[in-house]
C-alpha atoms as a PDB file:
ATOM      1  CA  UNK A   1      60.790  19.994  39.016  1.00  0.00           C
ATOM      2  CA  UNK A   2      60.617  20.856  35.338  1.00  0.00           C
ATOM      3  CA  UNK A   3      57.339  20.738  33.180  1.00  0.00           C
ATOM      4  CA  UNK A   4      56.590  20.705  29.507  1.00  0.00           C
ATOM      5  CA  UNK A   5      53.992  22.327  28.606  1.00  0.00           C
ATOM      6  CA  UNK A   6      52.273  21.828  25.353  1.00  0.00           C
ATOM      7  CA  UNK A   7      49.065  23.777  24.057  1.00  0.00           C
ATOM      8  CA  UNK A   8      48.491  25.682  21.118  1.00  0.00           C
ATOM      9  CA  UNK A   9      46.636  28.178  22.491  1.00  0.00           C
ATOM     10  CA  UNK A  10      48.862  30.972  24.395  1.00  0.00           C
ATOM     11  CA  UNK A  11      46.185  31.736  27.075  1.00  0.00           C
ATOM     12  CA  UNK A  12      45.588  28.088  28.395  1.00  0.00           C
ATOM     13  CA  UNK A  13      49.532  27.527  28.205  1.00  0.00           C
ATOM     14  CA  UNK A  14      50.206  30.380  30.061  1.00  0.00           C
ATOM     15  CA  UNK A  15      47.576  29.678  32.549  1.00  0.00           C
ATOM     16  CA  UNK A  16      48.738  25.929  33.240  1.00  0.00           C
ATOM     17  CA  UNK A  17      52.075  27.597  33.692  1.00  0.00           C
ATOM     18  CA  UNK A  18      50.592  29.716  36.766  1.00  0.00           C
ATOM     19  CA  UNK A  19      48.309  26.854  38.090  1.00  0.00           C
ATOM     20  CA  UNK A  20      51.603  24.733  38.482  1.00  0.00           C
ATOM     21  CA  UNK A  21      54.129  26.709  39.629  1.00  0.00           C
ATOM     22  CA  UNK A  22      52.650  26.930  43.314  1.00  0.00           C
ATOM     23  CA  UNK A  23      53.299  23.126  43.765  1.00  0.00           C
ATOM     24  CA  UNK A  24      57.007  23.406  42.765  1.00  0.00           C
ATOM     25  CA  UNK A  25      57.203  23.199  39.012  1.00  0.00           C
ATOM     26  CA  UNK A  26      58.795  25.081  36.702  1.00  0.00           C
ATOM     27  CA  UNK A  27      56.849  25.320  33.598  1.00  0.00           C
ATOM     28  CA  UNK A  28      58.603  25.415  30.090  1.00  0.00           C
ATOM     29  CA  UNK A  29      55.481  25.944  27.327  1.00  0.00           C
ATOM     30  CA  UNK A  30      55.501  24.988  23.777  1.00  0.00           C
ATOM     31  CA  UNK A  31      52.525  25.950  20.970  1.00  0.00           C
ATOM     32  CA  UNK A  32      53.117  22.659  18.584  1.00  0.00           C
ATOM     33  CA  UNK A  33      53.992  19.002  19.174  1.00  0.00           C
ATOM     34  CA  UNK A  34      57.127  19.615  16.836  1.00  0.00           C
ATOM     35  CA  UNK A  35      58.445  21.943  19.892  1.00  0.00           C
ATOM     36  CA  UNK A  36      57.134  19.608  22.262  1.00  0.00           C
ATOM     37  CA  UNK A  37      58.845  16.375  20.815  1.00  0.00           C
ATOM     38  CA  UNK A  38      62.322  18.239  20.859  1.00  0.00           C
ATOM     39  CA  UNK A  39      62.120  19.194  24.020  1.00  0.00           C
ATOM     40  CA  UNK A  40      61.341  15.781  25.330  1.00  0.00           C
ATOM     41  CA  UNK A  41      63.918  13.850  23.387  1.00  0.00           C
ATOM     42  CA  UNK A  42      66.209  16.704  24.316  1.00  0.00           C
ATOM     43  CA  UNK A  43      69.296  16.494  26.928  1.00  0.00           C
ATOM     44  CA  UNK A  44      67.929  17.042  30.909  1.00  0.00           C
ATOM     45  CA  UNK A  45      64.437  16.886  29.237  1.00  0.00           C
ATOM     46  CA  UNK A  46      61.683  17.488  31.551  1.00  0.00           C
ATOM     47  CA  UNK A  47      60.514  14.591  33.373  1.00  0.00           C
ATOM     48  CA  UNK A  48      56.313  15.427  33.237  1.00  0.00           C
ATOM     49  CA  UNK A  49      54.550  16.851  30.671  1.00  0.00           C
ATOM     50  CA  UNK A  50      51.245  18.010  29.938  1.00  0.00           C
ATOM     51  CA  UNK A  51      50.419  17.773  25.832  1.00  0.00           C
ATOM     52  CA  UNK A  52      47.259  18.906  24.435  1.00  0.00           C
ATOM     53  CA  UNK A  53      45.558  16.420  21.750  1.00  0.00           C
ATOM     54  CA  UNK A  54      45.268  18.949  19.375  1.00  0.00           C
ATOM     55  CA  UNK A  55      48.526  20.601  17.938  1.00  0.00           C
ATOM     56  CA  UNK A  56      50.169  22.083  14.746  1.00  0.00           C
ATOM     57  CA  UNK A  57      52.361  19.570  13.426  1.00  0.00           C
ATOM     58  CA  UNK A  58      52.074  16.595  15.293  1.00  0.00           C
ATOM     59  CA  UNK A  59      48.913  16.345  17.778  1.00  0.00           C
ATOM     60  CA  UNK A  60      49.503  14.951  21.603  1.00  0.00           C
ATOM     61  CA  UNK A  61      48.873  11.417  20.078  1.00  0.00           C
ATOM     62  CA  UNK A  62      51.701  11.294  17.851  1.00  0.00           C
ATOM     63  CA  UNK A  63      54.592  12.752  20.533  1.00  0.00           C
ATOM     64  CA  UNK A  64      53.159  10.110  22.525  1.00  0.00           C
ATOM     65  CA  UNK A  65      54.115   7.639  20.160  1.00  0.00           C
ATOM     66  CA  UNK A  66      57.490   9.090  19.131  1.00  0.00           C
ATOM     67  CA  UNK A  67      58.430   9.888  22.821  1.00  0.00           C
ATOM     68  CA  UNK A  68      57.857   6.468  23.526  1.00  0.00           C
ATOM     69  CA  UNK A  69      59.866   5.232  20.510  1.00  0.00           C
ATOM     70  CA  UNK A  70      62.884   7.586  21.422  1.00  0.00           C
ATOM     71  CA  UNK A  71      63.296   7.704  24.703  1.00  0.00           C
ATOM     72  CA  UNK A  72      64.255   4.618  26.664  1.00  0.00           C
ATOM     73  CA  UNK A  73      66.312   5.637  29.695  1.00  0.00           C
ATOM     74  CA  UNK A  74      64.586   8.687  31.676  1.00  0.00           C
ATOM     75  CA  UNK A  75      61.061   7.788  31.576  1.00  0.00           C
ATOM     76  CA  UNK A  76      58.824  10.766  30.852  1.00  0.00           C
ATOM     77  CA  UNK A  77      55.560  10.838  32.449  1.00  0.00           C
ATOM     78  CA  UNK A  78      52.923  12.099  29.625  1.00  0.00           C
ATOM     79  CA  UNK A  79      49.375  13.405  30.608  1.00  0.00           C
ATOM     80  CA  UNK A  80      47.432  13.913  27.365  1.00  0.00           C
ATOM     81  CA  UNK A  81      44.975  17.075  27.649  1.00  0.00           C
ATOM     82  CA  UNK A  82      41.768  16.913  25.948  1.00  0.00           C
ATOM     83  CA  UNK A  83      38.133  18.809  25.421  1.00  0.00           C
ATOM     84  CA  UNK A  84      36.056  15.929  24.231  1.00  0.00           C
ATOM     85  CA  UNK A  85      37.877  12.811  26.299  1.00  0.00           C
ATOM     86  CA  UNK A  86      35.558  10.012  25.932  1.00  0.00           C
ATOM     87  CA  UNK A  87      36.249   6.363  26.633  1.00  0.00           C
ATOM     88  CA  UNK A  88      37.843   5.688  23.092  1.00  0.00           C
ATOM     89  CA  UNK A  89      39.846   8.583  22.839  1.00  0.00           C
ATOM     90  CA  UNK A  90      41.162   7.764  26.345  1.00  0.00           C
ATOM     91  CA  UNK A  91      41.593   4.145  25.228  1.00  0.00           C
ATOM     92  CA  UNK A  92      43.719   5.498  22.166  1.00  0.00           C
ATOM     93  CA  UNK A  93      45.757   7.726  24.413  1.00  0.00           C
ATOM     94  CA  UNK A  94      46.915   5.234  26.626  1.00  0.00           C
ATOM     95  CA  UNK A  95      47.532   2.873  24.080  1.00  0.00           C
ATOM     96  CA  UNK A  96      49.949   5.231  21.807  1.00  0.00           C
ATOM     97  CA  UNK A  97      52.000   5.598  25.160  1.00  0.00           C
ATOM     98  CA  UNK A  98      49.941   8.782  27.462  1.00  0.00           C
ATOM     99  CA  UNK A  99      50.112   7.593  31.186  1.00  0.00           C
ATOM    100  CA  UNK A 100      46.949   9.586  32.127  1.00  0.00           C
ATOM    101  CA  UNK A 101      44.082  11.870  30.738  1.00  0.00           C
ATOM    102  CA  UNK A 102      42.724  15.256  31.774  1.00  0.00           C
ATOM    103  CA  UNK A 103      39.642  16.649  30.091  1.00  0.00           C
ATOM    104  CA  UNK A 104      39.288  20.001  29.361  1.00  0.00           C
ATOM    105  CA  UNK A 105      38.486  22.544  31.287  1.00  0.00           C
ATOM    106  CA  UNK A 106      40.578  21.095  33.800  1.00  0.00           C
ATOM    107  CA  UNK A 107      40.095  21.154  37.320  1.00  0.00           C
ATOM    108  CA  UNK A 108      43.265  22.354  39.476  1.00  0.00           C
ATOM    109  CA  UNK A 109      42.923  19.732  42.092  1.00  0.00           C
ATOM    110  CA  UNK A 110      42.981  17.070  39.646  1.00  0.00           C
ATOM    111  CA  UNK A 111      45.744  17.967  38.106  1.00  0.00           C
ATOM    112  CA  UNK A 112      47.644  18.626  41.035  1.00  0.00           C
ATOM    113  CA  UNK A 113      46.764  14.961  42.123  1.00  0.00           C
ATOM    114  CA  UNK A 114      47.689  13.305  38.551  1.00  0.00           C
ATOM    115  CA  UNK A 115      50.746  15.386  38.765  1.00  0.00           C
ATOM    116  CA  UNK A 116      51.990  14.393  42.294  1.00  0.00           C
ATOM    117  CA  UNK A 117      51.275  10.618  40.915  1.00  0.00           C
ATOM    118  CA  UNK A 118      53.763  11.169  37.733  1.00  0.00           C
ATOM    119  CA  UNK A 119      56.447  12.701  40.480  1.00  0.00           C
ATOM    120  CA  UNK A 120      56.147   9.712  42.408  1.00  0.00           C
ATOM    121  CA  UNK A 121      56.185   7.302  39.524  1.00  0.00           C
ATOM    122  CA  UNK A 122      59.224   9.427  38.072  1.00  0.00           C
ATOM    123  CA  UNK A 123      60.900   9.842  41.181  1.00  0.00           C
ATOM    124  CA  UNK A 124      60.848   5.871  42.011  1.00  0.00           C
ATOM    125  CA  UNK A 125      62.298   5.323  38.280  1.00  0.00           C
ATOM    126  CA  UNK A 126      65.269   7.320  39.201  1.00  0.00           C
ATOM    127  CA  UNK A 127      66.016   5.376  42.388  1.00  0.00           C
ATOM    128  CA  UNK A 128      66.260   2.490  40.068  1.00  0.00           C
ATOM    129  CA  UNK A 129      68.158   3.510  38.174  1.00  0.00           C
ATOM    130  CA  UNK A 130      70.455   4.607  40.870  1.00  0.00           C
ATOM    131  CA  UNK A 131      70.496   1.133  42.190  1.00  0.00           C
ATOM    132  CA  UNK A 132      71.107  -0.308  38.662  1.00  0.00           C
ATOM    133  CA  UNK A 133      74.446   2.380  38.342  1.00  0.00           C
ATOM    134  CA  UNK A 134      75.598   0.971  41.580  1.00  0.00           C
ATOM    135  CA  UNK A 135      75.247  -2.185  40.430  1.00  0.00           C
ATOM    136  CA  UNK A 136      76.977  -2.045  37.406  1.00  0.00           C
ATOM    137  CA  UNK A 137      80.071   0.170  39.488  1.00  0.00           C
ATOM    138  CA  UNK A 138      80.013  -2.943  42.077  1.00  0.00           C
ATOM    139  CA  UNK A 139      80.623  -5.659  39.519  1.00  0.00           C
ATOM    140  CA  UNK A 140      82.660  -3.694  37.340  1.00  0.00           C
ATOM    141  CA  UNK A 141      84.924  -1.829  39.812  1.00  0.00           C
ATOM    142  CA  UNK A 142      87.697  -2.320  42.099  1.00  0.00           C
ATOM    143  CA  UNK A 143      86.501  -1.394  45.232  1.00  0.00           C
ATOM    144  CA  UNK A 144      89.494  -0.355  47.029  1.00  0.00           C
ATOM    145  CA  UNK A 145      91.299   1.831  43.913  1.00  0.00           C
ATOM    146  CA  UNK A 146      87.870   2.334  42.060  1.00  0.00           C
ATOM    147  CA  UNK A 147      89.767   1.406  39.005  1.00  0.00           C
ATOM    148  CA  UNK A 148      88.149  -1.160  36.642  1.00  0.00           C
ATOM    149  CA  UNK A 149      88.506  -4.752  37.830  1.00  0.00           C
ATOM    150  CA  UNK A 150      90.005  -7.707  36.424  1.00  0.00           C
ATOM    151  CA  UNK A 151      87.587  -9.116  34.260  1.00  0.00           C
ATOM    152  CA  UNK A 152      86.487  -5.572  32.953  1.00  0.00           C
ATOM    153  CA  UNK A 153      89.749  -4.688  32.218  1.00  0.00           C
ATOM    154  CA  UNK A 154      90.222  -8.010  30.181  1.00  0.00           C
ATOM    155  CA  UNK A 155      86.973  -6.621  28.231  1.00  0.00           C
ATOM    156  CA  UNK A 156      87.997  -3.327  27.443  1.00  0.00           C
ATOM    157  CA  UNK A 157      91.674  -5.239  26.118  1.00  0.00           C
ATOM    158  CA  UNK A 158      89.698  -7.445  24.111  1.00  0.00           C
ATOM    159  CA  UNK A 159      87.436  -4.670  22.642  1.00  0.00           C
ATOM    160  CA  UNK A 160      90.290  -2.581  21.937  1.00  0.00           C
ATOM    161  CA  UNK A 161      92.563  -5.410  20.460  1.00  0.00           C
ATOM    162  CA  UNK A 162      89.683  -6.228  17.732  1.00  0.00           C
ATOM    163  CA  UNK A 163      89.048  -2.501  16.886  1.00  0.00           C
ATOM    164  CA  UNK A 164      93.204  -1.957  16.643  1.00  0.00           C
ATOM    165  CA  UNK A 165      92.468  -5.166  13.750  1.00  0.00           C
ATOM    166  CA  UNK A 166      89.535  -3.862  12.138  1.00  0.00           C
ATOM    167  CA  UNK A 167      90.841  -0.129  11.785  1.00  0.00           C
ATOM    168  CA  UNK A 168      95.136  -0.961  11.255  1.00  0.00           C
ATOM    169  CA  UNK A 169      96.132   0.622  14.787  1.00  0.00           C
ATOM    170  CA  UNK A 170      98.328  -0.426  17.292  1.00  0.00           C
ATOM    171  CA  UNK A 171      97.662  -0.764  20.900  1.00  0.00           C
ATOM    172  CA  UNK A 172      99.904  -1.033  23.838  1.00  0.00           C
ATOM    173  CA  UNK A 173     100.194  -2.555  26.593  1.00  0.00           C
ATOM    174  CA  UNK A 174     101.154  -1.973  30.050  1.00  0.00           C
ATOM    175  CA  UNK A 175     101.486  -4.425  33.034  1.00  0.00           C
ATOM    176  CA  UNK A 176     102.901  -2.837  36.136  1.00  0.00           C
ATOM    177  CA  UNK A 177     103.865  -3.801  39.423  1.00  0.00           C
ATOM    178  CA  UNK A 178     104.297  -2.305  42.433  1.00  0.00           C
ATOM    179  CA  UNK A 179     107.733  -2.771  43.826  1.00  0.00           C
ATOM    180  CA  UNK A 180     108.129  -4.276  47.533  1.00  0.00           C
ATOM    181  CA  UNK A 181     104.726  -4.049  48.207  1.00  0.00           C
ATOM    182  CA  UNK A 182     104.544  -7.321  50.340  1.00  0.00           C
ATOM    183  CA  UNK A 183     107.468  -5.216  52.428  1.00  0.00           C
ATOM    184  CA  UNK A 184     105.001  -2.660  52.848  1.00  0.00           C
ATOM    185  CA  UNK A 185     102.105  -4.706  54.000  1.00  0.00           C
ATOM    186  CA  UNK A 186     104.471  -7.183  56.319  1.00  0.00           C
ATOM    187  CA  UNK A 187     105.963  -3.786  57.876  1.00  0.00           C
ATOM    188  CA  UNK A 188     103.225  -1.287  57.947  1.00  0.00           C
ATOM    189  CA  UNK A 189     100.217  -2.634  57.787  1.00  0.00           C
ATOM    190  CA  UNK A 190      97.169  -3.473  55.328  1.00  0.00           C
ATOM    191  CA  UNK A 191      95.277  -0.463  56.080  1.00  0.00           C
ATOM    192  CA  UNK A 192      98.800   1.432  54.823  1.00  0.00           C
ATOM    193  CA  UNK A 193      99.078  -0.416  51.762  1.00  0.00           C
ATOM    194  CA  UNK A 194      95.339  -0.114  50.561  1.00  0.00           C
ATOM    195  CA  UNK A 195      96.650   3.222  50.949  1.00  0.00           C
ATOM    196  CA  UNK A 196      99.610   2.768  48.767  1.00  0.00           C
ATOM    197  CA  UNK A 197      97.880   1.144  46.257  1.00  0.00           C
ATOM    198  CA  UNK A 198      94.419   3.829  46.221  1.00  0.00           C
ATOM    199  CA  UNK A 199      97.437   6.614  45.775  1.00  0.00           C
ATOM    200  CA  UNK A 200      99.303   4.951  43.260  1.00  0.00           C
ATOM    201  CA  UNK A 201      96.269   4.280  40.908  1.00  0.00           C
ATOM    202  CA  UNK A 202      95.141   7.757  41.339  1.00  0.00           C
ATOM    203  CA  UNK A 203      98.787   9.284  39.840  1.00  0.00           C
ATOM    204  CA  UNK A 204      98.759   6.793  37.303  1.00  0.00           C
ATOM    205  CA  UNK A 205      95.495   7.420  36.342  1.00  0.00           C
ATOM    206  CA  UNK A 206      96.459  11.359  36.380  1.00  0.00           C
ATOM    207  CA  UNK A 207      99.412  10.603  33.874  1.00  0.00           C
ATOM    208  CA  UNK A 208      97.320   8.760  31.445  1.00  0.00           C
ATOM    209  CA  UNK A 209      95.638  10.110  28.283  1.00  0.00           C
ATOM    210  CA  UNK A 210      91.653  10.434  28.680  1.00  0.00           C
ATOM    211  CA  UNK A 211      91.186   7.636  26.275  1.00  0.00           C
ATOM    212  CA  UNK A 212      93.573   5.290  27.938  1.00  0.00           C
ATOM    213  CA  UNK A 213      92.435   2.447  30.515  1.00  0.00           C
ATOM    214  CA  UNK A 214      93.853   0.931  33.635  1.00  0.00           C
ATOM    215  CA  UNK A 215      92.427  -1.950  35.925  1.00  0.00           C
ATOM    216  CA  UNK A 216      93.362  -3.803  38.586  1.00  0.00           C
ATOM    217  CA  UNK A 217      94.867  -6.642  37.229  1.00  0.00           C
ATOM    218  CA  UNK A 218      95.192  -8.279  41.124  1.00  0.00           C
ATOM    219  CA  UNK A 219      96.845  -7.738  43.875  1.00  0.00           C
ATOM    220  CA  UNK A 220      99.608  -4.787  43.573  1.00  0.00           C
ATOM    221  CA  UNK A 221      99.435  -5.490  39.651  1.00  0.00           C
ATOM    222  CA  UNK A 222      98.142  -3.488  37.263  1.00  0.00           C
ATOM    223  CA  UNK A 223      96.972  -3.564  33.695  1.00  0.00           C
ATOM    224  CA  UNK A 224      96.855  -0.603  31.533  1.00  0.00           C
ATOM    225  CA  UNK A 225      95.474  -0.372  27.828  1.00  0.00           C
ATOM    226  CA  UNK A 226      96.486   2.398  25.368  1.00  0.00           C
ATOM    227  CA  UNK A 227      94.838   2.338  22.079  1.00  0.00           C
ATOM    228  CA  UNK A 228      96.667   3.758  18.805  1.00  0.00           C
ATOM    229  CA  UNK A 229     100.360   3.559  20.763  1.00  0.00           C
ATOM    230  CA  UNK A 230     102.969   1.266  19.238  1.00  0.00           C
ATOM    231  CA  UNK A 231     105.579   0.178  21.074  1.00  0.00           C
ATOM    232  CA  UNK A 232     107.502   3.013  21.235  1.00  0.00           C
ATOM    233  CA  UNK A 233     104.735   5.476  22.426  1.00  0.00           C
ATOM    234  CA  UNK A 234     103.699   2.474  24.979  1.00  0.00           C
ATOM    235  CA  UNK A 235     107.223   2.696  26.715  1.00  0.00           C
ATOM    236  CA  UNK A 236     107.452   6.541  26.521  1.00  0.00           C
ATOM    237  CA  UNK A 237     103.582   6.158  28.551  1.00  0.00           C
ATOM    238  CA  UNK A 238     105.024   3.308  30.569  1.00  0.00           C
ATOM    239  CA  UNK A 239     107.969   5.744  31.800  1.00  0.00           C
ATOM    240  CA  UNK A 240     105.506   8.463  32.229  1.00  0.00           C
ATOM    241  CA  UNK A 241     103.477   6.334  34.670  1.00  0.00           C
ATOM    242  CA  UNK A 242     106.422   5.216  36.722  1.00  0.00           C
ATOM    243  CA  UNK A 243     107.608   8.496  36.926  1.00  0.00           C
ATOM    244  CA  UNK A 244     104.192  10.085  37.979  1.00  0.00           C
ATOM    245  CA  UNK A 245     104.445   6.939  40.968  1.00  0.00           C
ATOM    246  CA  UNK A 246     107.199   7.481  42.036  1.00  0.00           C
ATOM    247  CA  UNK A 247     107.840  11.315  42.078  1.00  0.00           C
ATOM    248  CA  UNK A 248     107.230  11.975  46.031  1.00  0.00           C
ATOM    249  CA  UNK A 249     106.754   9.493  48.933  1.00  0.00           C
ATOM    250  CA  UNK A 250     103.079   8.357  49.963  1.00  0.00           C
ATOM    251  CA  UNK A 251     102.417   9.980  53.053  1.00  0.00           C
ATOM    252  CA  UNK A 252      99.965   7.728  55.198  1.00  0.00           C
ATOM    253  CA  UNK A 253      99.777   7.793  59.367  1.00  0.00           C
ATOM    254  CA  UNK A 254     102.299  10.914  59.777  1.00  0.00           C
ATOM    255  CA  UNK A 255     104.757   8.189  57.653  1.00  0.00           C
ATOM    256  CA  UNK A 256     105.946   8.438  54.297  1.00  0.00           C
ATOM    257  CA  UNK A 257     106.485   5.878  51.996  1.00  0.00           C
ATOM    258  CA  UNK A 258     108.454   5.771  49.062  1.00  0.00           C
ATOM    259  CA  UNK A 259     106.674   3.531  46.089  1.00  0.00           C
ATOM    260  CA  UNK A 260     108.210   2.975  42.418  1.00  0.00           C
ATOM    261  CA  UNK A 261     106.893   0.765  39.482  1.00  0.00           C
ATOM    262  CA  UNK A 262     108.272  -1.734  37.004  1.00  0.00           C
ATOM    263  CA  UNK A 263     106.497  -2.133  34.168  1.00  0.00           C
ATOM    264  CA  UNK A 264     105.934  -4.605  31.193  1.00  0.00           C
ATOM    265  CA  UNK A 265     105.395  -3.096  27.598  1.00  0.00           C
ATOM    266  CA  UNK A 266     104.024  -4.782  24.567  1.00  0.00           C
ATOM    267  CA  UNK A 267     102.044  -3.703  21.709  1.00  0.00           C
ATOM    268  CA  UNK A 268      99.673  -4.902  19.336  1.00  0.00           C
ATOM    269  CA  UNK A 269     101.057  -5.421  15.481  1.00  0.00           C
ATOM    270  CA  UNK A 270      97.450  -5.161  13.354  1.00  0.00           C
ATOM    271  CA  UNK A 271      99.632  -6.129  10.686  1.00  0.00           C
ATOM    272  CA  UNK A 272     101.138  -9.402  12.628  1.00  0.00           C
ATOM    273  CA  UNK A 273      97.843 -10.483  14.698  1.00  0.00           C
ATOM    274  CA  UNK A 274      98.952 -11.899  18.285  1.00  0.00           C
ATOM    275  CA  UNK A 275      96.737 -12.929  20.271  1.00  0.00           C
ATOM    276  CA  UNK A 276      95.805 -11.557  23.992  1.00  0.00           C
ATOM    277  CA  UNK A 277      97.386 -14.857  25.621  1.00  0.00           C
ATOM    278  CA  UNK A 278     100.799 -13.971  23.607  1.00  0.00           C
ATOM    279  CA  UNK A 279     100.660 -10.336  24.083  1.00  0.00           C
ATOM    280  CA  UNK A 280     100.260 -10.855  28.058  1.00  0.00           C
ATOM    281  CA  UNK A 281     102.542 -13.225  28.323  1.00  0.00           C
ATOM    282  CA  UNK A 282     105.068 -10.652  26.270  1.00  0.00           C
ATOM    283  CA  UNK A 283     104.294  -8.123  29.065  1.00  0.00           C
ATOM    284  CA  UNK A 284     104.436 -10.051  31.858  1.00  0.00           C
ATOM    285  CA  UNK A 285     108.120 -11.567  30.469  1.00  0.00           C
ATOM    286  CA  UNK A 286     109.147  -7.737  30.313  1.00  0.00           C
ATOM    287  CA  UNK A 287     107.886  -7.231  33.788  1.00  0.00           C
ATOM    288  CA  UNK A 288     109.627 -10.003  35.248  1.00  0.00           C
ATOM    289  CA  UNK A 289     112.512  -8.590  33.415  1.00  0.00           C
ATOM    290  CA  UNK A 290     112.426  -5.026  34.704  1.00  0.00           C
ATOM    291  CA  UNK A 291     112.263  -6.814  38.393  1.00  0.00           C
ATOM    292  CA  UNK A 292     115.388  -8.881  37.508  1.00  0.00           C
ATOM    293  CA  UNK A 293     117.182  -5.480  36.611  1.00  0.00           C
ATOM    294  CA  UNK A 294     116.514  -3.920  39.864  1.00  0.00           C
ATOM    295  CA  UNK A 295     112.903  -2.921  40.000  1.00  0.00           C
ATOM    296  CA  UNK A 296     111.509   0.955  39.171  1.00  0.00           C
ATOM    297  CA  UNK A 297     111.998   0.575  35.216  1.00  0.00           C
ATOM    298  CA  UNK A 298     110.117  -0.097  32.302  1.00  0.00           C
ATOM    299  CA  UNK A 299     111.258  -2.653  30.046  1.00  0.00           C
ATOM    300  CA  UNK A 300     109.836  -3.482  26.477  1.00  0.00           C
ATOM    301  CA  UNK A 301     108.813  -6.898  25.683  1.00  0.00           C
ATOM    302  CA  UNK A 302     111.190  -6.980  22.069  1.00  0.00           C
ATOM    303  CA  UNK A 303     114.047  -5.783  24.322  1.00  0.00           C
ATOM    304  CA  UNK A 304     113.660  -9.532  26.080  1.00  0.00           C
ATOM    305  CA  UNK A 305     113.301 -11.090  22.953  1.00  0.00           C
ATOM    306  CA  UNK A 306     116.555  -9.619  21.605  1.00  0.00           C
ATOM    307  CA  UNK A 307     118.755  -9.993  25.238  1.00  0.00           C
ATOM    308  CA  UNK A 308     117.305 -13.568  24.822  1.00  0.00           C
ATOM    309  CA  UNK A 309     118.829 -14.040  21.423  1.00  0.00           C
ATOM    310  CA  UNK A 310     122.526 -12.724  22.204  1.00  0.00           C
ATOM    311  CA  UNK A 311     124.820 -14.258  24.029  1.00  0.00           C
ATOM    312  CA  UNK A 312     125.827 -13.263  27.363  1.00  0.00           C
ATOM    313  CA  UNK A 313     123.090 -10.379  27.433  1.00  0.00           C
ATOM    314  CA  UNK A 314     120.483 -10.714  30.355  1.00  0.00           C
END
């Protein structure tokens, strides 16, 4: 486990640095509290750290203080060093934010005690915070296709609809369908069409930019967000997606299955504000469209709109 520590004389820094690396840590040694407050407010910062009270530049008091007012994720366990330590000075230690006190010269079983303590208390923060990511992947995440869920991928829309406002972008959207999927659950199985479905979100998520979204919008449905595409760039996405589907046969149980897509495309005008209700609604129309057609096609939403308005089209 990784160490800071900070002491401004080279000798007593160098001879923590010894004393601790018997009991598994790996000592990284600083001379001033400057040094010792970037390395603590650092990326993979070390998790325990030993800071004298007296430093150049800030003294152990004042990282304390700045640790405490910087970091707020990955708890850092502080032990302030000292050659005085009496009750006031220990009083003012733990109030700026130090979660124990050594005095000086310190004694190595001591240390190795206070030490094991700060693993512990560090080591129990991190299985909390473990619980709290699953957490927050359990309510946010389709279990089955580990895509986001419905009501997170109604969030991200909304988020991205009112930044596509605010900054003059489009964004486009996607809903998509998987055809005959009832035929493959009636014929084959539910444990072969969770299989379907975990495949086909993992080649549509392989077609899609990095900073494009797609959810589970329920069922065999699909929802996909695409921020800065009009509607043009939305279909040519929306025709990558069905293509990526669609290109070779799901192979599940020694069986292969052959799975296309249609697809719904819309797009957010920032210069004609619709709102999400209209702009679904557009998409879904276009799906329902692309099914009428024949299924495995993308359709765009002011295609509808214009078959709608001549006669005999649709």
């Amino acid at each position: 486990m990784k160490i800071l520590i900070a002491e401004d004389q080279p000798y007593l820094g160098l001879l923590l640095q010894e004393q601790v690396r018997p009991w598994g840590y790996e000592a990284q040694v600083v001379k001033d509290g400057l040094s010792a407050l970037e390395v603590l407010t650092a990326e993979q910062a070390p998790r325990l750290a030993l800071l004298d009270w007296l430093m150049p530049g800030l003294d152990g008091i004042e990282v304390c203080r700045c640790v405490r007012l910087r970091v707020a994720e990955h708890y850092p366990y502080l032990v302030l060093l000292t050659g005085e330590g009496g009750r006031n000075q220990m009083l003012e230690g733990l109030d700026a934010g130090a979660d124990d006190f050594l005095r000086k010269p310190v004694d190595a079983e001591e240390l190795k005690a206070r030490l094991g303590a700060g693993r512990r208390i560090v080591g129990l923060q991190e299985q909390l915070l473990s619980a709290q990511r699953q957490l927050h992947e359990r309510a946010t995440r389709d279990a089955l296709t580990g895509l986001w869920n419905r009501g997170s991928i109604l969030d991200i829309l909304d988020r991205e609809l009112a930044r596509g406002v605010r900054e003059g972008r489009p964004v486009g959207i996607i809903l998509a369908d998987l055809d005959h999927f009832k035929r493959v659950n009636d014929t084959l199985g539910h444990l072969t069409g969770d299989e379907v479905l975990r495949q086909a979100a993992s080649r549509m998520l392989s077609a899609l930019r990095p900073y494009d979204t797609v959810g589970r919008y329920g069922g065999e449905e699909f929802l996909i967000v695409l921020p800065g595409c009009d509607s043009d760039r939305s279909a040519d996405l929306a025709d990558r997606l069905r293509r990526a589907v669609s290109a070779e046969p799901v192979a599940c149980d020694a069986k292969e299955i052959q799975v296309t897509l249609s697809l719904g495309v819309t797009a957010l005008d920032p210069h004609a504000v619709a709102s999400k209700v209209a702009l679904l609604r557009a998409a879904d129309l276009a799906l329902y469209r692309a099914k009428d057609m024949g299924r495995n096609r993308a359709v765009r939403a002011d295609e509808v709109v214009l078959a709608e308005k001549i006669p005999g089209v649709g």
